[in-house]
Protein backbone atom coordinates (compact mmCIF):
# COMPACT_ATOMS: atom_id res chain seq x y z
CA UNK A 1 -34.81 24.85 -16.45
CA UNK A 2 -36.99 26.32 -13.51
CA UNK A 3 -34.95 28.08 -10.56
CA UNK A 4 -34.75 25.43 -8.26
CA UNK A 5 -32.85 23.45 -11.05
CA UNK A 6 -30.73 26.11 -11.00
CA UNK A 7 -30.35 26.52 -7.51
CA UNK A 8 -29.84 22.48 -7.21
CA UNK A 9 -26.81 22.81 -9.72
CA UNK A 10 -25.42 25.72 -7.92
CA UNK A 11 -25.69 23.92 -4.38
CA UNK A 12 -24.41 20.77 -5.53
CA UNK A 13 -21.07 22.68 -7.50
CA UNK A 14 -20.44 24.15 -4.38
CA UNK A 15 -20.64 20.89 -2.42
CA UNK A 16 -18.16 19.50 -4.81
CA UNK A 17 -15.71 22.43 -4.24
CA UNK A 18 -16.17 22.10 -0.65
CA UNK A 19 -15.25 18.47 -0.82
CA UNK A 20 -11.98 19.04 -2.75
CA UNK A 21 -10.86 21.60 -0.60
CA UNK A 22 -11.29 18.80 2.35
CA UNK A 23 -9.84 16.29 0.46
CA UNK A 24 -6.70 15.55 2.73
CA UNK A 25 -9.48 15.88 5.87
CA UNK A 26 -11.86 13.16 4.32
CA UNK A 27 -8.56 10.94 3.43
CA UNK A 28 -7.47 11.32 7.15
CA UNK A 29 -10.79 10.37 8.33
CA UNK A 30 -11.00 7.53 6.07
CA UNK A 31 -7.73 6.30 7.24
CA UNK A 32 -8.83 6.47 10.79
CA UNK A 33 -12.46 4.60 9.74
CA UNK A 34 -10.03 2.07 8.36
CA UNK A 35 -7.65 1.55 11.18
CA UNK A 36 -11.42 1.39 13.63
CA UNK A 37 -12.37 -0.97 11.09
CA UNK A 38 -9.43 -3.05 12.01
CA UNK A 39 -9.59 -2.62 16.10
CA UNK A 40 -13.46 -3.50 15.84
CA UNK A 41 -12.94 -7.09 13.48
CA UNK A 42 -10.10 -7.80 16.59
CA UNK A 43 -12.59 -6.95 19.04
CA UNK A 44 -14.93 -9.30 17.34
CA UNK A 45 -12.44 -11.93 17.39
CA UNK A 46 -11.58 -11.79 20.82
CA UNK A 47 -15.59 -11.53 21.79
CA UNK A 48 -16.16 -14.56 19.78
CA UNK A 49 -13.73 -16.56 21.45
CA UNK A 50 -13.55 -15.73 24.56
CA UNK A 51 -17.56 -15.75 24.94
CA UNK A 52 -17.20 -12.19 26.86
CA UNK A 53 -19.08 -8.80 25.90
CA UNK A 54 -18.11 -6.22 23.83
CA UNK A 55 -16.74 -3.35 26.57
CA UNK A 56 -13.91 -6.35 28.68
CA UNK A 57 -13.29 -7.35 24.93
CA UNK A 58 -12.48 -3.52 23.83
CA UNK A 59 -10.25 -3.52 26.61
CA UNK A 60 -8.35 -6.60 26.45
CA UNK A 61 -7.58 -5.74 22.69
CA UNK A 62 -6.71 -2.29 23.11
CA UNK A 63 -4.00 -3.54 25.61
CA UNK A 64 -3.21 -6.80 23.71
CA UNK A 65 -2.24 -3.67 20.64
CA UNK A 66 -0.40 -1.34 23.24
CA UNK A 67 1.88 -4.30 24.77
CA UNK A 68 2.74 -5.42 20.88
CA UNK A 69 3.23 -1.95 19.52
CA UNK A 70 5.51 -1.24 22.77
CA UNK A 71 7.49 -4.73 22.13
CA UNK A 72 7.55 -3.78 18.27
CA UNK A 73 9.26 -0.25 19.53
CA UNK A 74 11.45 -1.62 21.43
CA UNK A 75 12.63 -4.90 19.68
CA UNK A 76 12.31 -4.65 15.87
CA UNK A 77 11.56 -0.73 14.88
CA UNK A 78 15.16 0.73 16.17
CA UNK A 79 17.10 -2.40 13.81
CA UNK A 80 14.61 -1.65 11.18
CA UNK A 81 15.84 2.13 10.75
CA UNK A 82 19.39 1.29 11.60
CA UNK A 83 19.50 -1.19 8.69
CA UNK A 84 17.48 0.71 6.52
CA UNK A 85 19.17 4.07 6.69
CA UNK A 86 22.60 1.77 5.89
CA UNK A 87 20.08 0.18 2.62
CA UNK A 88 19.62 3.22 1.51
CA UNK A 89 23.33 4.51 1.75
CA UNK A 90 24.28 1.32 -0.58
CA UNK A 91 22.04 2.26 -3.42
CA UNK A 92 24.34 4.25 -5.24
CA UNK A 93 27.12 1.28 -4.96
CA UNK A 94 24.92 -0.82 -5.87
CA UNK A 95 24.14 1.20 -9.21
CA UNK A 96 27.65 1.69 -9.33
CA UNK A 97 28.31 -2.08 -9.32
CA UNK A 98 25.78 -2.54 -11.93
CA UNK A 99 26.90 -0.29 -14.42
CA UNK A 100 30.27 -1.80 -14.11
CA UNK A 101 28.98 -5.19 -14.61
CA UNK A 102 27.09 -4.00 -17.98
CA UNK A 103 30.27 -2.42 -19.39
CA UNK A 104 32.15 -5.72 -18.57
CA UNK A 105 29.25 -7.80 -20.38
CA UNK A 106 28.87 -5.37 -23.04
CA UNK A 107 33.40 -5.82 -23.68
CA UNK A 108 32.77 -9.21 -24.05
CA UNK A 109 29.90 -9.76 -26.29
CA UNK A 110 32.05 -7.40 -28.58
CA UNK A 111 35.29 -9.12 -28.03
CA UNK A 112 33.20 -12.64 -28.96
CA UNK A 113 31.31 -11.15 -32.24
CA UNK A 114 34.20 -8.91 -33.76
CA UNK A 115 37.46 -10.39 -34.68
CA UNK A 116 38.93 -7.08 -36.27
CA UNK A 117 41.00 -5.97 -33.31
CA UNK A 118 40.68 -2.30 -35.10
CA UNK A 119 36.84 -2.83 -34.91
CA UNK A 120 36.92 -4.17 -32.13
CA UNK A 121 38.32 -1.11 -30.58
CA UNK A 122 36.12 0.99 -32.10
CA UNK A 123 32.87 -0.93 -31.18
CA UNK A 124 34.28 -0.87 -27.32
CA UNK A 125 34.21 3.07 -27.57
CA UNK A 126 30.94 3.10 -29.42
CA UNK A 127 29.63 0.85 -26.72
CA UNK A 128 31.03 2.80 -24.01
CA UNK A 129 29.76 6.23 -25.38
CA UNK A 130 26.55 4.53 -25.60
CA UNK A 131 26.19 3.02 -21.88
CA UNK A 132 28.19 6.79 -21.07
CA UNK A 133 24.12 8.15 -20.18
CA UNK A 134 23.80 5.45 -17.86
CA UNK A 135 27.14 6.61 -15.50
CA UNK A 136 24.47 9.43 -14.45
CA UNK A 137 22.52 7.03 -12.88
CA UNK A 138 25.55 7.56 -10.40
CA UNK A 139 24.55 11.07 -9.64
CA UNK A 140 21.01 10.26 -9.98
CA UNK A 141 21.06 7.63 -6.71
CA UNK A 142 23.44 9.83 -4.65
CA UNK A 143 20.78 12.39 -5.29
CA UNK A 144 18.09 10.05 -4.30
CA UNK A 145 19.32 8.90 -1.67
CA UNK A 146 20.30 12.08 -0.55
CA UNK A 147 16.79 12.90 -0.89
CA UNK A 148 15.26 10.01 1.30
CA UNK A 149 17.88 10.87 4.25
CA UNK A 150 16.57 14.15 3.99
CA UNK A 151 13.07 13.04 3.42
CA UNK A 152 13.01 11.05 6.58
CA UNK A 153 14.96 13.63 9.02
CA UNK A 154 12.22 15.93 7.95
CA UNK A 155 9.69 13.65 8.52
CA UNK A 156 10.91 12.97 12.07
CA UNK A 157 10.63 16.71 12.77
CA UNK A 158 7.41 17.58 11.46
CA UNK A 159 5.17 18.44 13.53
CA UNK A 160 1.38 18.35 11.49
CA UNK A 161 2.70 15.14 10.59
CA UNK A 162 2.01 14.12 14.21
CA UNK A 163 -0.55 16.20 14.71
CA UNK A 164 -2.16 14.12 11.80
CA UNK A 165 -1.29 10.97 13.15
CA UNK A 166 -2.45 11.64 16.66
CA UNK A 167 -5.73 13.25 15.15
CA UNK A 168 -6.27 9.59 12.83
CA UNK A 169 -5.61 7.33 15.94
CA UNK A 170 -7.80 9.58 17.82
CA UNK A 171 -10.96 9.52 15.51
CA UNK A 172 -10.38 5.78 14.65
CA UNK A 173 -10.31 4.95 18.80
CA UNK A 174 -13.65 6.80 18.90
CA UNK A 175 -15.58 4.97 16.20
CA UNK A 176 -13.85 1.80 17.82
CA UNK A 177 -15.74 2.59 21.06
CA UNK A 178 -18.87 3.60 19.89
CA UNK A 179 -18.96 2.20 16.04
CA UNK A 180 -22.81 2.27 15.98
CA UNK A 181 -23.34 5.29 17.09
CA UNK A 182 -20.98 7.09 14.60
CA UNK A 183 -22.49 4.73 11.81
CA UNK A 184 -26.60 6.13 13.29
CA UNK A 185 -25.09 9.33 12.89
CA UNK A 186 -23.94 9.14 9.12
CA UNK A 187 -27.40 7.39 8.30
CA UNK A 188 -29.04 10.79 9.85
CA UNK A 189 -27.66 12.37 7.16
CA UNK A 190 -29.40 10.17 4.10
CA UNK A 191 -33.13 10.87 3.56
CA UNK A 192 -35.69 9.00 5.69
CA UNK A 193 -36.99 6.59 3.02
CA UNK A 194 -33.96 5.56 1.72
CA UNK A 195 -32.06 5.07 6.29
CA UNK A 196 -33.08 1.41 6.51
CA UNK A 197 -30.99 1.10 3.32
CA UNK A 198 -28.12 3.05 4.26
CA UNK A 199 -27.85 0.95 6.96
CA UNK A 200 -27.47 -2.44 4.89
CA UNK A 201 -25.18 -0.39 2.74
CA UNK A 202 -22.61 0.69 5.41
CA UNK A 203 -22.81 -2.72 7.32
CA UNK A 204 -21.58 -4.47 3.84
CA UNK A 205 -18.64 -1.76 3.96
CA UNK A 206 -17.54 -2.72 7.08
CA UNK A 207 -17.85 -5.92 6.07
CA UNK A 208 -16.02 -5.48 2.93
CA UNK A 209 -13.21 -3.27 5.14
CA UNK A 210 -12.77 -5.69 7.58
CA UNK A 211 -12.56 -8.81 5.42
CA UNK A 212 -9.65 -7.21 3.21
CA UNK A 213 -7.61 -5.71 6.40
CA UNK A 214 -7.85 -9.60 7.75
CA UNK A 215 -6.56 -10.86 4.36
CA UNK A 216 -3.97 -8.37 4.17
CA UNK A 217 -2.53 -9.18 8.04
CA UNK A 218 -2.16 -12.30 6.73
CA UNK A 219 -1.15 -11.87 2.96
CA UNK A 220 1.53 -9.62 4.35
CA UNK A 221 2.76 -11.37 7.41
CA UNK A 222 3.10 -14.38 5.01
CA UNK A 223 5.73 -12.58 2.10
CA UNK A 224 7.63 -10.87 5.09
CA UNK A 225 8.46 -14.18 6.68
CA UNK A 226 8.85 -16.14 3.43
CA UNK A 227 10.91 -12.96 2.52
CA UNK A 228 13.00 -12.94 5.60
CA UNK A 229 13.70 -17.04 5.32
CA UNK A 230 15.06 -16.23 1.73
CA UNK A 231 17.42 -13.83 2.19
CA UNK A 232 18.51 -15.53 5.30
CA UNK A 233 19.26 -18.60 3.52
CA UNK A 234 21.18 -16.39 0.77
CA UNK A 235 23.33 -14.67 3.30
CA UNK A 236 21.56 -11.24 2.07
CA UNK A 237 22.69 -8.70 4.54
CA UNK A 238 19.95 -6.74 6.25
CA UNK A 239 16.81 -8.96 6.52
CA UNK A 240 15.06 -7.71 8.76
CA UNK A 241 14.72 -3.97 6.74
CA UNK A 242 14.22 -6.26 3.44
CA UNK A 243 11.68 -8.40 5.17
CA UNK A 244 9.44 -5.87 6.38
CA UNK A 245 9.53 -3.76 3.52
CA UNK A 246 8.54 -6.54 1.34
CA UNK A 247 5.32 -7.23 3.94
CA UNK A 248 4.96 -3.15 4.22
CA UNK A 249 4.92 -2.42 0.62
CA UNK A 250 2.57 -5.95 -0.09
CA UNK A 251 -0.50 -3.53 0.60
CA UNK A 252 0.28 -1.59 -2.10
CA UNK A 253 -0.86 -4.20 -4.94
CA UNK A 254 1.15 -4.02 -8.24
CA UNK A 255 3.55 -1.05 -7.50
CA UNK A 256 4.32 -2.37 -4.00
CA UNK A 257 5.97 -6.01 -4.63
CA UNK A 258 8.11 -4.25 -7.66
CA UNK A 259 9.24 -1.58 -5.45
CA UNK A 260 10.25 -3.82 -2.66
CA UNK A 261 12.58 -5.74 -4.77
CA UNK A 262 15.00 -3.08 -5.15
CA UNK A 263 16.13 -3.03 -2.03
CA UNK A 264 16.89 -6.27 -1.86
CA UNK A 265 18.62 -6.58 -4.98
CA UNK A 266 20.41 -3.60 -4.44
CA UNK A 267 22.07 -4.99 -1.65
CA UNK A 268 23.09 -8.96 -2.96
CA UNK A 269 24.58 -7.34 -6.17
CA UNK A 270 27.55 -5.74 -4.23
CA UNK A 271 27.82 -9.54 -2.62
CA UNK A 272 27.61 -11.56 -5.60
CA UNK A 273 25.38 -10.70 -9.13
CA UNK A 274 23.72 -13.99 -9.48
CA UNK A 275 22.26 -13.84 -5.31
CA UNK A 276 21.11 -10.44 -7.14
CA UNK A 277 18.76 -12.43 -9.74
CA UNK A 278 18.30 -15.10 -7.29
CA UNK A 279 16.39 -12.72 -5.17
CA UNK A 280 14.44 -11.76 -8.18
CA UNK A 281 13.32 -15.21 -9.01
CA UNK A 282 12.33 -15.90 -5.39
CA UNK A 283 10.45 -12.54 -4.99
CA UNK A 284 8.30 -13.65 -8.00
CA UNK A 285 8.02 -17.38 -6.88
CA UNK A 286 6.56 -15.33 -3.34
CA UNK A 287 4.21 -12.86 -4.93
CA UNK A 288 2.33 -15.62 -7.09
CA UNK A 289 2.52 -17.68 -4.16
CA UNK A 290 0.75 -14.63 -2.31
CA UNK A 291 -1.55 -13.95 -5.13
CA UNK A 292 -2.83 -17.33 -6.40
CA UNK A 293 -2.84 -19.43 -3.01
CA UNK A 294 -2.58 -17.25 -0.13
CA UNK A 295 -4.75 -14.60 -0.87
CA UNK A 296 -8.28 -16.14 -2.29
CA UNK A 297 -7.92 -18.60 0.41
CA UNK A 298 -8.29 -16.09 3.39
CA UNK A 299 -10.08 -13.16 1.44
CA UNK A 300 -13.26 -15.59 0.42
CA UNK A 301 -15.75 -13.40 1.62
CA UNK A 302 -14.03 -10.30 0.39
CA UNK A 303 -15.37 -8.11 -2.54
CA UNK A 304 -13.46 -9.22 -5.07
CA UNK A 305 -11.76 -6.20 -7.25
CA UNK A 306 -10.70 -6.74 -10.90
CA UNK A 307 -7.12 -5.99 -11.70
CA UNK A 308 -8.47 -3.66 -14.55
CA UNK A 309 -10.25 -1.78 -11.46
CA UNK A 310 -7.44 -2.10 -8.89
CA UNK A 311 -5.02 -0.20 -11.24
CA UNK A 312 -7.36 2.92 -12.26
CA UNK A 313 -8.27 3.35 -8.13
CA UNK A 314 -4.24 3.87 -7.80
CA UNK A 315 -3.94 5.66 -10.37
CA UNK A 316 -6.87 8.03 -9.55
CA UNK A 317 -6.20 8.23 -5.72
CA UNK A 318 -2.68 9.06 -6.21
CA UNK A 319 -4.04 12.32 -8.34
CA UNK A 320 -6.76 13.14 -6.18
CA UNK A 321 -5.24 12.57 -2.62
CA UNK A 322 -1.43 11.65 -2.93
CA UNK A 323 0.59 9.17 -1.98
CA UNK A 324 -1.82 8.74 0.80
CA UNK A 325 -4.20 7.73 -1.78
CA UNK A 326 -1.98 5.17 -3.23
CA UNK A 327 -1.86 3.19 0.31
CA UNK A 328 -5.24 3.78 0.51
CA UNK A 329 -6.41 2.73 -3.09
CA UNK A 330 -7.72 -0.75 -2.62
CA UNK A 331 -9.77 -0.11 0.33
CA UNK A 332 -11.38 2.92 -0.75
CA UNK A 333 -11.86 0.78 -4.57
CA UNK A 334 -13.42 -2.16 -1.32
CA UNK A 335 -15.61 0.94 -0.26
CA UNK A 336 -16.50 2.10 -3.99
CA UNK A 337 -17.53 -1.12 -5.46
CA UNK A 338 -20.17 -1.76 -2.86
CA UNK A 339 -21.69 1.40 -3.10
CA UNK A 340 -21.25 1.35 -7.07
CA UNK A 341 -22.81 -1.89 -6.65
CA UNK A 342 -25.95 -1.37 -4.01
CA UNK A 343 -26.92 2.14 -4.80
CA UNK A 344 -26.21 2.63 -8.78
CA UNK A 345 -26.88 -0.93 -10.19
CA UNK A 346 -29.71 -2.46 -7.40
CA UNK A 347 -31.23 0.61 -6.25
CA UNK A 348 -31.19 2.42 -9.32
CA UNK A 349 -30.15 0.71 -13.00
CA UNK A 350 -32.05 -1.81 -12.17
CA UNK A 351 -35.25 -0.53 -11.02
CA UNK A 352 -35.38 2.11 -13.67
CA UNK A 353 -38.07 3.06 -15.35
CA UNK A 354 -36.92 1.48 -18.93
CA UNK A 355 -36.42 -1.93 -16.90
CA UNK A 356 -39.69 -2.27 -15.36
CA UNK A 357 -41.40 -1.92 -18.94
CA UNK A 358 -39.25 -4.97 -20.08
């Protein structure tokens, strides 16, 4: 190897280091490219119908999001943490209540198969010493949820968080102003015989971004009513909490809808244990509702992700940026499969050397 190779593979390890050590900078800024993403598709919108130009349009949407984040603040956020913080205090009754009803199943499955009264002694205790590992689950959700109250006290109090925040809402409402700009300025940084490319690259990202943030609005909007209707009809207590978690945690694909059932559950078990399983079944009559109907019919246009692929982006974003990356893992998979797709099949498998001889 010559000493420019050298030097290349020096430059290009420190790049890399340089990189990781901005990785919760580039995640932040990626979160705030999203959430401009979202403004400028709403902008669009409102353009498009209205017939008006892009600067009244900016301006009628930015208030139209104020007025409904102010009404959101004021109407359904406050009821939302009230009835969550009491969700959370249930848990460990609700595991409680659950291990009781297992020992009480588990007494008569051995009252039905033994007959030996003796045996039938003995196979309670057995049965109880076995299901004794569980009673920690106890201690486990007190600790839990002793966690999570102090988990969300400290989040209220900490300030980089909202430093963060403000810093993501204040990059994302500067691309939203001036998205071409910012998007000239990342093209400056690609050589100049490859710009006009770029270009078509990061317009079918935006694309990409804006068609899955439109899908999951809806996707979401559409489990947290059906959600809501549910438990309303089952007498659940605390539907609003349950409702919005269930549309909340819908972004998060897989790990999200399973999580959000908990709650739920957790709360119709100290009413009755069959609402508990009825809230189960409904959950997954909602999901495959969500996935199979609702979903491909307002994400046509979006870059479709295999589940294969959608489950190694979590995984790997969790590692590499946190739970952060976890929320964020299907868009930046969006992101990843166009460029994986444009620049390293098109632009270079496929006009490779070896191919043009074939």
């Amino acid at each position: 190897m010559k000493l420019s190779h050298y030097l290349s593979l020096i430059a290009l390890v420190i790049a890399t280091l340089l990189l990781w050590s901005l990785k919760e900078l580039i995640i932040q800024i990626f979160a705030a490219i999203i959430l401009a993403m979202a403004l400028c598709t709403l902008i669009g919108k409102v353009q498009s119908i209205l017939k008006i130009n892009r600067s009244i349009s900016l301006f009628i949407s930015l208030i139209g999001v104020i007025l409904l984040f102010s009404l959101t603040s004021i109407l359904i956020i406050p009821q939302f943490i009230e009835e969550f913080q009491l969700l959370i205090l249930q848990i460990p009754s609700a595991a409680k209540e659950l291990i009781d009803l297992i020992t009480t199943i588990s007494d008569k499955i051995s009252t039905i198969i033994l007959n030996n009264s003796d045996n039938e002694i003995i196979s309670k205790e057995l049965l109880r010493k076995s299901l004794y590992p569980i009673t920690d689950i106890k201690t486990l959700t007190n600790g839990i949820a002793e966690s999570l109250s102090k988990l969300l006290n400290l989040a209220s109090n900490l300030g980089i968080g909202i430093v963060q925040l403000i810093f993501v809402l204040s990059v994302s409402l500067m691309i939203t102003v001036q998205p071409v700009a910012y998007r000239e300025v990342a093209i400056l940084l690609v050589p100049s015989f490859y710009r006009r490319r770029a270009r078509s690259i990061l317009i079918q990202c935006g694309e990409a971004l804006s068609s899955w943030m439109s899908g999951v609005i809806i996707s979401s909007s559409f489990v947290a009513i059906l959600a809501g209707i549910s438990l309303y009809l089952l007498g659940i207590k605390l539907v609003i909490a349950n409702a919005l978690i269930a549309g909340i945690l819908n972004i998060i694909p897989n790990i999200g809808p399973t999580i959000s059932t908990i709650f739920p559950m957790s709360v119709a078990i100290l009413d009755s244990p069959w609402k508990s399983l009825a809230i189960l079944g409904i959950y997954i009559i909602i999901q495959n509702l969500e996935s199979y109907i609702i979903t491909p019919s307002v994400m046509q246009k979006q870059v479709k992700l295999l589940p294969g692929l959608t489950i190694t982006a979590q995984f790997l974003f969790t590692i590499i940026f946190g739970p952060i990356g976890l929320i964020l893992a299907l868009p930046l998979a969006v992101v990843m499969q166009v460029i994986i797709k444009e620049i390293l099949i098109k632009d270079i498998l496929d006009n490779s050397p070896q191919r043009k001889l074939h």
